[in-house]
C-alpha atoms as a PDB file:
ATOM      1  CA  UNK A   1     108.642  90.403  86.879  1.00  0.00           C
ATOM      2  CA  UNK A   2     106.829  93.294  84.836  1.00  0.00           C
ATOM      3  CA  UNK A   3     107.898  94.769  81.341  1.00  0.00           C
ATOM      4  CA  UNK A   4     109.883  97.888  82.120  1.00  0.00           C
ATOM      5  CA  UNK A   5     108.278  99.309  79.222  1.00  0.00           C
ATOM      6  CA  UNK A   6     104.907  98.625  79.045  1.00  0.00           C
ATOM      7  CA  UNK A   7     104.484  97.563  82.905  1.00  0.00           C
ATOM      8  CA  UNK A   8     101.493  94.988  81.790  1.00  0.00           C
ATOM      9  CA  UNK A   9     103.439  91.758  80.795  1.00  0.00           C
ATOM     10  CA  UNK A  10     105.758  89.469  81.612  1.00  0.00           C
ATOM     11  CA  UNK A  11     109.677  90.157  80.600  1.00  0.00           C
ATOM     12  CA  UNK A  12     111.290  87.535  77.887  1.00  0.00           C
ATOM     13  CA  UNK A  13     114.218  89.722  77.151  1.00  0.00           C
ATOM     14  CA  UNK A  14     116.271  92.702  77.369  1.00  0.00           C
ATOM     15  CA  UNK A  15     116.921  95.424  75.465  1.00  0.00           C
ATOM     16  CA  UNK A  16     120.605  95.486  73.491  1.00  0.00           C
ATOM     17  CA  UNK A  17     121.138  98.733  73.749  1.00  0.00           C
ATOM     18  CA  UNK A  18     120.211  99.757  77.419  1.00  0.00           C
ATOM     19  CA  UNK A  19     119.473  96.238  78.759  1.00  0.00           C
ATOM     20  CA  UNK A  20     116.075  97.049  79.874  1.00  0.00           C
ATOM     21  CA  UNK A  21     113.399  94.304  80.385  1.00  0.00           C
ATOM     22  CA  UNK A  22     110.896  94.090  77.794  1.00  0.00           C
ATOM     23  CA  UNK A  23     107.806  91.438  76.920  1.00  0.00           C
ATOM     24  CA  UNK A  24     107.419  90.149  73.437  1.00  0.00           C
ATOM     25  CA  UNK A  25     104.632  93.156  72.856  1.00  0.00           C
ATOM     26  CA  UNK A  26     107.224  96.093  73.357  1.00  0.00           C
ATOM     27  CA  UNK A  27     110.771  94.189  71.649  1.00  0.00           C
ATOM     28  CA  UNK A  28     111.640  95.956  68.396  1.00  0.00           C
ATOM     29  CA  UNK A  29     113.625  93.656  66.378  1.00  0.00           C
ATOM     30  CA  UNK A  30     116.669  95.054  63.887  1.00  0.00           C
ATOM     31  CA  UNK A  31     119.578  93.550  62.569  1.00  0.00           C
ATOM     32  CA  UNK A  32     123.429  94.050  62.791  1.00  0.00           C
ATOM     33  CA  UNK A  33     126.392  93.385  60.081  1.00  0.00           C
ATOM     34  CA  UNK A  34     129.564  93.477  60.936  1.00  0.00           C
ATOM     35  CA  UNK A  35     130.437  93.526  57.190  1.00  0.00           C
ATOM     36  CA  UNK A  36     131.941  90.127  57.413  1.00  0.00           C
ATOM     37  CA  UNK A  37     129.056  88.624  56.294  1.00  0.00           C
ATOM     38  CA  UNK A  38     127.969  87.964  59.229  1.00  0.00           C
ATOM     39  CA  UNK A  39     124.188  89.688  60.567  1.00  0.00           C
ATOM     40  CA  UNK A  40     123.182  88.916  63.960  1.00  0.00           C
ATOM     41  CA  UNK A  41     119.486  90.317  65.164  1.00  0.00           C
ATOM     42  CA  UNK A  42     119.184  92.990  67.174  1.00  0.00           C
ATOM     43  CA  UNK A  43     116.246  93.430  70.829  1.00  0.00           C
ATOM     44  CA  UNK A  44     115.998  97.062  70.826  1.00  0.00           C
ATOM     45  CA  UNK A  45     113.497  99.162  73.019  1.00  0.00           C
ATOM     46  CA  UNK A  46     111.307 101.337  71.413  1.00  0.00           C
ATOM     47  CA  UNK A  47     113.655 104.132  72.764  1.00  0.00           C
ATOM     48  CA  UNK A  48     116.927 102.646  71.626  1.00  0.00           C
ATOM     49  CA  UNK A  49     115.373 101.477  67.917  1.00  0.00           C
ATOM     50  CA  UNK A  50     114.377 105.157  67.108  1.00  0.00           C
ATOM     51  CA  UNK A  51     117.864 105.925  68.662  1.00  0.00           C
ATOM     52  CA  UNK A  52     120.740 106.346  65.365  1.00  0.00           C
ATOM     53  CA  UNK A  53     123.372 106.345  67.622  1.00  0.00           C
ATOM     54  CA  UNK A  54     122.021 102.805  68.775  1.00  0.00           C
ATOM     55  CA  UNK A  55     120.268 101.489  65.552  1.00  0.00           C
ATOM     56  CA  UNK A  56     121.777 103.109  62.718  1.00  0.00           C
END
């Protein structure tokens, strides 16, 4: 199965915040806090990590 984003790879994941399937070329990585302490990393698209509703 293709990338959904860049249509030339492979998928390894999806996207977070829309669940697309991306390759490792086209992931955009970001982090989350909870304000616990706790950060877990974020797999955005390159849509959903320029997105602030997403990836604030």
């Amino acid at each position: 199965m293709l990338c959904n984003v860049c249509r030339q790879k492979e998928i390894y994941l999806d996207c977070d915040g829309c669940e697309v399937f991306m390759c490792l070329n086209c992931i955009r990585y970001s982090f989350y806090s909870t304000g616990c302490g706790c950060v877990q990393p974020l797999y955005l698209c390159p849509t959903c990590n320029d997105d602030l509703d997403i990836n604030p």
